[in-house]
PDB file of N, CA and C in Angstrom:
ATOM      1  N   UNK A   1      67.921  -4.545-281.481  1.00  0.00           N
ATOM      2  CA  UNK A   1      67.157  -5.759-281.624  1.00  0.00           C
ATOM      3  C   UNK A   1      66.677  -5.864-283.074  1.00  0.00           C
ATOM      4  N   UNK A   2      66.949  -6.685-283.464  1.00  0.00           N
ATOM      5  CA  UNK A   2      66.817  -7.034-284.880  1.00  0.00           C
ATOM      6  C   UNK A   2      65.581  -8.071-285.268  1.00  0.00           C
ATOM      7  N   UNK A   3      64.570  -8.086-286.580  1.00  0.00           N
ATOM      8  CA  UNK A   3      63.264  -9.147-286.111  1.00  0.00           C
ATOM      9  C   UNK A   3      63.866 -10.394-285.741  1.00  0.00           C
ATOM     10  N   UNK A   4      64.489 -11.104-286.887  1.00  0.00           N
ATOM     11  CA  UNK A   4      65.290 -12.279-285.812  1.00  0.00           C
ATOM     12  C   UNK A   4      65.619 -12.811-285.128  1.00  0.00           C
ATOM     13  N   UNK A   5      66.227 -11.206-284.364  1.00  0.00           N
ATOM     14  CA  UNK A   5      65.972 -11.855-282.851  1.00  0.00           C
ATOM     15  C   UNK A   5      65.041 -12.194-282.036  1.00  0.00           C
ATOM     16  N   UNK A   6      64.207 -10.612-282.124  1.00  0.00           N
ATOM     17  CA  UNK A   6      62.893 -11.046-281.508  1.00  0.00           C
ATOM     18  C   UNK A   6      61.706 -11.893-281.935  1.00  0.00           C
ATOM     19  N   UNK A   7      62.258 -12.703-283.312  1.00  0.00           N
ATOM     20  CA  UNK A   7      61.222 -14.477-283.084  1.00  0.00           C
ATOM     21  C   UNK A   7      61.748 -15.257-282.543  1.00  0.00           C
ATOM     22  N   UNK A   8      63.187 -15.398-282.180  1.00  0.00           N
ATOM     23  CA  UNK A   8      63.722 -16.020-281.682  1.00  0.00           C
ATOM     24  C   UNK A   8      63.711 -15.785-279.929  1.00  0.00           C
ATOM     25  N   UNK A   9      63.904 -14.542-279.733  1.00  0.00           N
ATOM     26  CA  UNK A   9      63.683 -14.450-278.194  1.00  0.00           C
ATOM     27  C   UNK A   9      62.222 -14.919-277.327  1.00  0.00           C
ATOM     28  N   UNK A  10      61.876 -14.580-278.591  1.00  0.00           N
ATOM     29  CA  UNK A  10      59.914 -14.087-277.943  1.00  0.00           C
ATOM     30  C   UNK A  10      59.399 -16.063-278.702  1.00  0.00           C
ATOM     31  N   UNK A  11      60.120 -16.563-279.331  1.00  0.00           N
ATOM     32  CA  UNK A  11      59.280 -17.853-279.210  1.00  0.00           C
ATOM     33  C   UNK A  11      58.086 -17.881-280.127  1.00  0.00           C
ATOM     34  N   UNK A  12      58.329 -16.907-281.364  1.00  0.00           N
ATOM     35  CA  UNK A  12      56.734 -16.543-281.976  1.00  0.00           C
ATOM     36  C   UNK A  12      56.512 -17.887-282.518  1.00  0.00           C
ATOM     37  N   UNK A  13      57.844 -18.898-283.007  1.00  0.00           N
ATOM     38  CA  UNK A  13      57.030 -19.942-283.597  1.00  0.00           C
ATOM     39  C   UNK A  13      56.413 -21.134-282.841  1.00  0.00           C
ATOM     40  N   UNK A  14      56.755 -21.219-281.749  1.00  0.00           N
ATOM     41  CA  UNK A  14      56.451 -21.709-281.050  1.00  0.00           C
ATOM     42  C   UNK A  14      55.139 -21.784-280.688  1.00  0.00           C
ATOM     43  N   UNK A  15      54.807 -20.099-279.741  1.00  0.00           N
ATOM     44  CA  UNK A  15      53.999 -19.500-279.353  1.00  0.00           C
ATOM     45  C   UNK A  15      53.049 -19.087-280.341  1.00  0.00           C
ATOM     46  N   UNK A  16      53.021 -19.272-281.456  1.00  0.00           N
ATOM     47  CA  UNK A  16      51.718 -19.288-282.719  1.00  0.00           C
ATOM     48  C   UNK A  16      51.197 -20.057-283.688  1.00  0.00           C
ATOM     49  N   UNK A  17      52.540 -21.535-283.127  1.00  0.00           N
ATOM     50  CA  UNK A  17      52.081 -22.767-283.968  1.00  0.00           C
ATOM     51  C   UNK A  17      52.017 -22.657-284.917  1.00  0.00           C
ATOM     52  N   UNK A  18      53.384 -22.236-285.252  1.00  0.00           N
ATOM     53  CA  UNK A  18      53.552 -21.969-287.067  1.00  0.00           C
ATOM     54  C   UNK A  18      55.279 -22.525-287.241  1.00  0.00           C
ATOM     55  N   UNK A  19      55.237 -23.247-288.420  1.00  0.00           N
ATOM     56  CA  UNK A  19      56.596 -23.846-288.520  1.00  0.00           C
ATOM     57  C   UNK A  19      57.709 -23.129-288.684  1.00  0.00           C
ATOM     58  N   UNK A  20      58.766 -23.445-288.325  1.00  0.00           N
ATOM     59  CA  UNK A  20      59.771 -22.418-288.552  1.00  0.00           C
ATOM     60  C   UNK A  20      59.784 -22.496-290.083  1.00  0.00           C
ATOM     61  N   UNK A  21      59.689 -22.992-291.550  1.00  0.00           N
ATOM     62  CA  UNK A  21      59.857 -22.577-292.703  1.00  0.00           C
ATOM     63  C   UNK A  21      59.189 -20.982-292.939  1.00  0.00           C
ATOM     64  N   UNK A  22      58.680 -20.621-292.032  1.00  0.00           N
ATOM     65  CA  UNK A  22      57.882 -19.276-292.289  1.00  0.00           C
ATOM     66  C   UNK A  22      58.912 -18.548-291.575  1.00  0.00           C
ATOM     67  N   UNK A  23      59.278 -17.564-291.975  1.00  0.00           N
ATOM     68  CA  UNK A  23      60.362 -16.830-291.155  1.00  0.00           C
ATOM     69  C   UNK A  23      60.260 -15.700-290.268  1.00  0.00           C
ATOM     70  N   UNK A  24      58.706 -14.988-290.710  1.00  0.00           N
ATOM     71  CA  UNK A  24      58.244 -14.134-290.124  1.00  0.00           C
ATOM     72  C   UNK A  24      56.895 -14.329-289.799  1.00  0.00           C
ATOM     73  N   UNK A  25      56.528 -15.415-288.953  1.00  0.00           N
ATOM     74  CA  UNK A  25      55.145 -15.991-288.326  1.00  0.00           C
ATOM     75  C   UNK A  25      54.725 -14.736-287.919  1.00  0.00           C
ATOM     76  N   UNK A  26      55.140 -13.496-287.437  1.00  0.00           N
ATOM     77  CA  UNK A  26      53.606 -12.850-286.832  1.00  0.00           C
ATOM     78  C   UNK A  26      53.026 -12.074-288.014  1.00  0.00           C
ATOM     79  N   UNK A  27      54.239 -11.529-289.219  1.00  0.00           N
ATOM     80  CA  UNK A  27      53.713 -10.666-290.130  1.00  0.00           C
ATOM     81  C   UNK A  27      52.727 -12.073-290.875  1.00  0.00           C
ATOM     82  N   UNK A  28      53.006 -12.864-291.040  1.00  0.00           N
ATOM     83  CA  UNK A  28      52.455 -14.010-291.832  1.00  0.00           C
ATOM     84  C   UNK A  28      51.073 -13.904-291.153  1.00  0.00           C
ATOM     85  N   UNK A  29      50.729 -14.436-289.995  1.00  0.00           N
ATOM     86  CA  UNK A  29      49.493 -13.820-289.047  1.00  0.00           C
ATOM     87  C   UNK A  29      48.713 -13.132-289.713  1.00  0.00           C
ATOM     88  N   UNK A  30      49.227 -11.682-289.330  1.00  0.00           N
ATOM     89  CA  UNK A  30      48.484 -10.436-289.889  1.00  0.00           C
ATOM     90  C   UNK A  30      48.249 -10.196-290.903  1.00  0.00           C
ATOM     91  N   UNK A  31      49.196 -10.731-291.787  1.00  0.00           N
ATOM     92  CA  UNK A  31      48.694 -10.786-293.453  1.00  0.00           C
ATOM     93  C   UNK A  31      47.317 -11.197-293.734  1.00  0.00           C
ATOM     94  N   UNK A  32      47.118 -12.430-292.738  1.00  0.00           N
ATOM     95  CA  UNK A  32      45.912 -13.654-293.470  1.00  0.00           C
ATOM     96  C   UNK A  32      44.662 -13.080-292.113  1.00  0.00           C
ATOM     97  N   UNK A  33      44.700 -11.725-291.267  1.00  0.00           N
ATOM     98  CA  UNK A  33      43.270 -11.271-291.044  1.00  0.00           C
ATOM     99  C   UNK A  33      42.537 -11.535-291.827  1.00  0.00           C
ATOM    100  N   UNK A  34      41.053 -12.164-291.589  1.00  0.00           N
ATOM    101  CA  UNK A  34      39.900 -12.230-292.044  1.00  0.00           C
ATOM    102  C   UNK A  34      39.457 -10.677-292.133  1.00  0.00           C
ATOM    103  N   UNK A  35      38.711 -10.687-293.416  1.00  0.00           N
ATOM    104  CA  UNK A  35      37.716  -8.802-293.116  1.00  0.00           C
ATOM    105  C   UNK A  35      36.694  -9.189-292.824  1.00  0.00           C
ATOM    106  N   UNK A  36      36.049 -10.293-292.471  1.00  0.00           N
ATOM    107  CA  UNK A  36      34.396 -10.816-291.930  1.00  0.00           C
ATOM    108  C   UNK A  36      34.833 -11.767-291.259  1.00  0.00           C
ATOM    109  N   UNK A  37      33.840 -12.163-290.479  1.00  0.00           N
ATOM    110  CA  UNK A  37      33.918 -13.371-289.400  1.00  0.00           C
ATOM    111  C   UNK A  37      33.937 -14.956-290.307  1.00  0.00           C
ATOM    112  N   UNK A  38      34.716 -15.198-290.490  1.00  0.00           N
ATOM    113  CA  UNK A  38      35.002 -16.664-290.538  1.00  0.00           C
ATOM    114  C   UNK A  38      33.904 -17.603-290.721  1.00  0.00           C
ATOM    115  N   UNK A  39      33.742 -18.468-291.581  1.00  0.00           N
ATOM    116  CA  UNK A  39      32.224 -19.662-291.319  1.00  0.00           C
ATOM    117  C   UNK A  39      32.647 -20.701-290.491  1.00  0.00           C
ATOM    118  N   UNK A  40      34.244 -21.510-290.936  1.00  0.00           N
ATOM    119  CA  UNK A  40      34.696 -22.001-290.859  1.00  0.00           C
ATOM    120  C   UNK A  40      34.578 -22.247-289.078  1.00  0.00           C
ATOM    121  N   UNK A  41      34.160 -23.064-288.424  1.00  0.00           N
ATOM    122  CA  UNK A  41      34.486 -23.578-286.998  1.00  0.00           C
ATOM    123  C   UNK A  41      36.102 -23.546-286.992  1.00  0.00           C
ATOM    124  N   UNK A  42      36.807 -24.417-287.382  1.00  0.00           N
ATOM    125  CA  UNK A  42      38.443 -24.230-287.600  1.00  0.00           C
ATOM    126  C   UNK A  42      38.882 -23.500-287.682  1.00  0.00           C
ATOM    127  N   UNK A  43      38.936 -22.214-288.909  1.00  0.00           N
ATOM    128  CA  UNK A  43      39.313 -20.858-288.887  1.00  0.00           C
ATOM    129  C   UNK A  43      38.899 -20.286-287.397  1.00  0.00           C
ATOM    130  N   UNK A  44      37.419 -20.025-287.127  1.00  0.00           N
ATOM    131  CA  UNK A  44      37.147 -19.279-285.773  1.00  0.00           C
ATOM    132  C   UNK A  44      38.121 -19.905-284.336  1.00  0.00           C
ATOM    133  N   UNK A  45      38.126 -21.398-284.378  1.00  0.00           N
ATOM    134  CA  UNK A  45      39.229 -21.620-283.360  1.00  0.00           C
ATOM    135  C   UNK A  45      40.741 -21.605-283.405  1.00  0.00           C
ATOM    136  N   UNK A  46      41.046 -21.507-284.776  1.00  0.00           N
ATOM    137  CA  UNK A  46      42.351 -20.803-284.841  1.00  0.00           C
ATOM    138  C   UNK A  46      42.914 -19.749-284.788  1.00  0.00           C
ATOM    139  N   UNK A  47      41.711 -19.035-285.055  1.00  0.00           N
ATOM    140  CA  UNK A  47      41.913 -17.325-284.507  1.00  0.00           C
ATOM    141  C   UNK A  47      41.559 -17.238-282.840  1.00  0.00           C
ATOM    142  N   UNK A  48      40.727 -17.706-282.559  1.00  0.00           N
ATOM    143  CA  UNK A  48      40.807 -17.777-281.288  1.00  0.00           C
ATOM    144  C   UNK A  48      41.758 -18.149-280.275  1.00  0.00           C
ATOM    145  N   UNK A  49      42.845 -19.347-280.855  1.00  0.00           N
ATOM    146  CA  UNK A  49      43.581 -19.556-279.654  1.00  0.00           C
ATOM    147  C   UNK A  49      44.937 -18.770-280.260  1.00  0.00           C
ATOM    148  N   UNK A  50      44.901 -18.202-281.785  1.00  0.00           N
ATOM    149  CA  UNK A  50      46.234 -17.403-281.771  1.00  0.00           C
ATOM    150  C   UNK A  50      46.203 -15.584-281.673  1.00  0.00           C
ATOM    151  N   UNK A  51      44.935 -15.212-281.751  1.00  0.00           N
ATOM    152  CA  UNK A  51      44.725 -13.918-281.535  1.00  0.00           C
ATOM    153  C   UNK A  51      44.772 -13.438-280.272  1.00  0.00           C
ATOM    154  N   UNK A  52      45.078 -14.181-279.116  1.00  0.00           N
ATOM    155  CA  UNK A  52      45.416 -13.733-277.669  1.00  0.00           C
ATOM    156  C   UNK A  52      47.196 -13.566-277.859  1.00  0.00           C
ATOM    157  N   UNK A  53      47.517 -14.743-278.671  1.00  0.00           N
ATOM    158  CA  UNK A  53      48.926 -14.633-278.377  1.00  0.00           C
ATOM    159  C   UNK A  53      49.687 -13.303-279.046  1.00  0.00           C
ATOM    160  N   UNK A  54      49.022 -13.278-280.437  1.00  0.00           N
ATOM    161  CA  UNK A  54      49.693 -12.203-281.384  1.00  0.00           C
ATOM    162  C   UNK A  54      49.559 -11.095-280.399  1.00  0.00           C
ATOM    163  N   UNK A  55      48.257 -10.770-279.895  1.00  0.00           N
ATOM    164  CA  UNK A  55      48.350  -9.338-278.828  1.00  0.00           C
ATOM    165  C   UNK A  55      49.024  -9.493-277.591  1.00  0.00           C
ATOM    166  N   UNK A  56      49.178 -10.314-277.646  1.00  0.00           N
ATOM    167  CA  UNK A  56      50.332 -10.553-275.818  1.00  0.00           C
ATOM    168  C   UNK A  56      52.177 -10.245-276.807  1.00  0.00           C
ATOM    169  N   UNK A  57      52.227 -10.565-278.016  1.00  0.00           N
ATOM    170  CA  UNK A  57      53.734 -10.844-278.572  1.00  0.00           C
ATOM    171  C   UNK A  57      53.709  -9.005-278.929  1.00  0.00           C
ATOM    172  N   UNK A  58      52.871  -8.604-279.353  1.00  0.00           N
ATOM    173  CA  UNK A  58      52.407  -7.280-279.882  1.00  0.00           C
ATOM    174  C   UNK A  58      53.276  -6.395-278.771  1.00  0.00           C
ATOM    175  N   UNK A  59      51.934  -6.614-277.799  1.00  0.00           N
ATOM    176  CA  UNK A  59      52.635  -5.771-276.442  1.00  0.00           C
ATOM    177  C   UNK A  59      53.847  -6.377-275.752  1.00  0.00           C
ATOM    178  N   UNK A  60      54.808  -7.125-276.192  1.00  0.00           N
ATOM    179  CA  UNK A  60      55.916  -7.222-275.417  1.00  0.00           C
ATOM    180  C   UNK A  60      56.534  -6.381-276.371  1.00  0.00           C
ATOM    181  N   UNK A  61      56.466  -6.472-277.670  1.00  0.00           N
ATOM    182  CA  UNK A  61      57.597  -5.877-278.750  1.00  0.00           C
ATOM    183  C   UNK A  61      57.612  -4.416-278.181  1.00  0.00           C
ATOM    184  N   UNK A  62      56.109  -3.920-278.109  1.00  0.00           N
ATOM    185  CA  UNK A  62      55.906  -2.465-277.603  1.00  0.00           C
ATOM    186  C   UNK A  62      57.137  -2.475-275.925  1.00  0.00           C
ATOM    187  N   UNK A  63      56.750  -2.548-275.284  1.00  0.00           N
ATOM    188  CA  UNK A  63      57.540  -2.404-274.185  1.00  0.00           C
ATOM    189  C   UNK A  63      59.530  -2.711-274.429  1.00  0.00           C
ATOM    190  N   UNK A  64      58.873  -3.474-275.092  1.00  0.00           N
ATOM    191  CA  UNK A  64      60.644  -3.880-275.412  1.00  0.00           C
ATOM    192  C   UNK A  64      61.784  -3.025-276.270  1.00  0.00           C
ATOM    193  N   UNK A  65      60.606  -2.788-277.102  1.00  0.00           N
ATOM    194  CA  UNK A  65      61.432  -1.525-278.029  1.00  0.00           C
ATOM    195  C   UNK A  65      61.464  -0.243-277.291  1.00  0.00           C
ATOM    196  N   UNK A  66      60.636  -0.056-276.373  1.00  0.00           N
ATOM    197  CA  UNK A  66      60.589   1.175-275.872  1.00  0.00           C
ATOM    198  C   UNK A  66      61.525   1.383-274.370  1.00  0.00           C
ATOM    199  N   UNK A  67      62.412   0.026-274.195  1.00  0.00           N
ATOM    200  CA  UNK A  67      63.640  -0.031-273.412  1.00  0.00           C
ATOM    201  C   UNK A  67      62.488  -0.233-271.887  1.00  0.00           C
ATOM    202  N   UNK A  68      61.517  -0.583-272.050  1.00  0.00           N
ATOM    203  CA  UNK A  68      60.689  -1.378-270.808  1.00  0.00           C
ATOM    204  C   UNK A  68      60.444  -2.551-270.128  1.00  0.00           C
ATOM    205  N   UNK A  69      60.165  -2.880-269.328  1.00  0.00           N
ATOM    206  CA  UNK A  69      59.589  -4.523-269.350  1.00  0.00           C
ATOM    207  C   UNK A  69      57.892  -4.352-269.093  1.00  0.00           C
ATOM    208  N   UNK A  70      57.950  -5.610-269.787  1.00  0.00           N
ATOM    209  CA  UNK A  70      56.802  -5.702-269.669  1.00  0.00           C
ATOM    210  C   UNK A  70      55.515  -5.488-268.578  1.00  0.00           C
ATOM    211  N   UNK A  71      54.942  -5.447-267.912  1.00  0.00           N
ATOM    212  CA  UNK A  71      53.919  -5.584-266.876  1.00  0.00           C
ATOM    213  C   UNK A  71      53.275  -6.646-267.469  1.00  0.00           C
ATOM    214  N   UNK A  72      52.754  -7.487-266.554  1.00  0.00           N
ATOM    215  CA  UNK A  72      51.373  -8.487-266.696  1.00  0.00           C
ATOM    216  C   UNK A  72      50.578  -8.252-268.074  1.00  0.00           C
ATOM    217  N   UNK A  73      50.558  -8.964-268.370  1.00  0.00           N
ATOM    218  CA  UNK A  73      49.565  -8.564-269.742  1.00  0.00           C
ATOM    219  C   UNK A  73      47.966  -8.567-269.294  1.00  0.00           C
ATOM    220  N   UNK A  74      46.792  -7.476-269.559  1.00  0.00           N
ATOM    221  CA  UNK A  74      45.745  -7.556-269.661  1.00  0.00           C
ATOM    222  C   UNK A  74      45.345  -8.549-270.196  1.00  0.00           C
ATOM    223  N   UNK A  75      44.301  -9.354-269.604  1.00  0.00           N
ATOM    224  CA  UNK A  75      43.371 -10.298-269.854  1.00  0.00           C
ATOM    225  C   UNK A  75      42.653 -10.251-271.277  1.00  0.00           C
ATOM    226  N   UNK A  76      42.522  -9.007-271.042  1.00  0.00           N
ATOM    227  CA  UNK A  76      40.891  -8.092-272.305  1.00  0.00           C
ATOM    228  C   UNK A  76      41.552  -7.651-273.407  1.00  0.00           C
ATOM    229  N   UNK A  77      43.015  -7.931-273.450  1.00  0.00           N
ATOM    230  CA  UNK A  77      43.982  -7.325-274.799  1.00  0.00           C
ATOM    231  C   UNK A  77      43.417  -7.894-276.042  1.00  0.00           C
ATOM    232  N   UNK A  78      42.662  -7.609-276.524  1.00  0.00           N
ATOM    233  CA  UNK A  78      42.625  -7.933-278.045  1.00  0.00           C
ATOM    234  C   UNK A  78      41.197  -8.791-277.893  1.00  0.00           C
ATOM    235  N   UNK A  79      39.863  -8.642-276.951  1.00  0.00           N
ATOM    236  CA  UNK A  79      38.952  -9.134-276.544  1.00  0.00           C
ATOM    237  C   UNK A  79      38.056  -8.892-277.937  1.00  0.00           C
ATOM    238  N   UNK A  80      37.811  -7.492-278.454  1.00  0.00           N
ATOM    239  CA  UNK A  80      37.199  -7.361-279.201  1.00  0.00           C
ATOM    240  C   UNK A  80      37.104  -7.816-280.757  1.00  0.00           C
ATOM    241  N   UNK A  81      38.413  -7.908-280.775  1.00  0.00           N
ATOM    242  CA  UNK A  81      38.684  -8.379-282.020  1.00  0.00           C
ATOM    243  C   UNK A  81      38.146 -10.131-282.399  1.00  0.00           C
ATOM    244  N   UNK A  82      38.862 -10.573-281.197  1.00  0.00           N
ATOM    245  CA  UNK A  82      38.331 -12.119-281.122  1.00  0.00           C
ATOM    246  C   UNK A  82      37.157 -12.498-280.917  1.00  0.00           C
ATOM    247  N   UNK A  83      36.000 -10.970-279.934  1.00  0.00           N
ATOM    248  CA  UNK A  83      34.755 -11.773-280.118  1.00  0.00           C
ATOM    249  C   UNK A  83      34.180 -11.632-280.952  1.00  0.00           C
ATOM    250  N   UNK A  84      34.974 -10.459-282.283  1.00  0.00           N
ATOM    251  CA  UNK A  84      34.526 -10.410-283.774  1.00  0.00           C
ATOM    252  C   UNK A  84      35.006 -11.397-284.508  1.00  0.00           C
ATOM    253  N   UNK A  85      35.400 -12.007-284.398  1.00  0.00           N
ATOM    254  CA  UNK A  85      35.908 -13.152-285.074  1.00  0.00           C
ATOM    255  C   UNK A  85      35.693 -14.518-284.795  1.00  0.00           C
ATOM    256  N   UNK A  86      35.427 -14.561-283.528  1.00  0.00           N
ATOM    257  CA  UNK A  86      34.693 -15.816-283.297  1.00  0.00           C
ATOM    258  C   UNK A  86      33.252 -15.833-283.174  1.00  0.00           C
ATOM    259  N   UNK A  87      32.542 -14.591-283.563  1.00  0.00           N
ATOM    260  CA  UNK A  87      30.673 -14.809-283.453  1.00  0.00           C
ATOM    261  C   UNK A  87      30.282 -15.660-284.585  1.00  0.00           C
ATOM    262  N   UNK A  88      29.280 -16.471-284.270  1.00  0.00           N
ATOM    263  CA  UNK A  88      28.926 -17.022-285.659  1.00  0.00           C
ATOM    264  C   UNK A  88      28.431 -17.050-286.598  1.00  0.00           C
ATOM    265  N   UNK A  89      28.725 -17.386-287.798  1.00  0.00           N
ATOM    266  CA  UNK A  89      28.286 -16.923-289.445  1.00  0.00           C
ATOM    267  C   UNK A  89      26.802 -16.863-289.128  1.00  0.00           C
ATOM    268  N   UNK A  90      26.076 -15.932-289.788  1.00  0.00           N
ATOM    269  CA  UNK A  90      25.129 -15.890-290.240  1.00  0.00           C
ATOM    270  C   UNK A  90      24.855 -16.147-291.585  1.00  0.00           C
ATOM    271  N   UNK A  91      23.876 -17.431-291.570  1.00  0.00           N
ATOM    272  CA  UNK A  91      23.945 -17.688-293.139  1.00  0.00           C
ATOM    273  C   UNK A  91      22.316 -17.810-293.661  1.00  0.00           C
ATOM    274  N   UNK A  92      22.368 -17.488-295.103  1.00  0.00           N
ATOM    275  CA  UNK A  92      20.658 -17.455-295.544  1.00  0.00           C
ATOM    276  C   UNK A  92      20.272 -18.330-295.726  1.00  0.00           C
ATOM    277  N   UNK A  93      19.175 -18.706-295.623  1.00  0.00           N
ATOM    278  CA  UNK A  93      18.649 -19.797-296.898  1.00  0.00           C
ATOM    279  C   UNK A  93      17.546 -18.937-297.683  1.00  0.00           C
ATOM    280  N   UNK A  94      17.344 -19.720-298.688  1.00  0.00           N
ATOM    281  CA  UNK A  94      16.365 -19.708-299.327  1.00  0.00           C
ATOM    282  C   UNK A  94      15.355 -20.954-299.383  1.00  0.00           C
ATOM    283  N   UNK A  95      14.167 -20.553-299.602  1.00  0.00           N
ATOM    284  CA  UNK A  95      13.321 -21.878-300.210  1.00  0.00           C
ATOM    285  C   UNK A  95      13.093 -21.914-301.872  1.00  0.00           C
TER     286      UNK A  95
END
């Protein structure tokens, strides 16, 4: 299995709402992790509705490479990460 194939099998562009001109949507993904939580409302809901998928595409590659099928994917796969990423900014003021 070659990556190619598996964006093509697995549907990553599809499934991460990223155009096909990107050729490798999940490394593209992971590149652009935030290292702090996001201010951005937009950013936080874009990580939110694609950080379930990247860990559901994650664990198929795992099973797949490892000559498995998949099982059901856990609900809670990648829970923590997203509720770090979607809590909201804390911001200062001053007077």
């Amino acid at each position: 299995m070659t990556k190619q194939h598996a964006i093509q099998c697995l549907q990553m562009h599809e499934r991460l709402i990223m155009p096909i001109s990107i050729l490798d949507p999940l490394s593209n993904l992971l590149n652009q992790l935030p290292t702090r939580p996001p201010r951005s409302a937009v950013t936080r809901q874009s990580w939110a509705v694609r950080w379930p998928v990247i860990c559901h595409i994650l664990y198929e590659l795992d099973h797949l490479f490892h000559g498995l099928n998949p099982p059901p994917s856990d609900p809670s796969l990648g829970y923590a990460l997203l509720q770090w990423l979607t809590q909201p900014s804390h911001t200062t003021t001053t007077d």
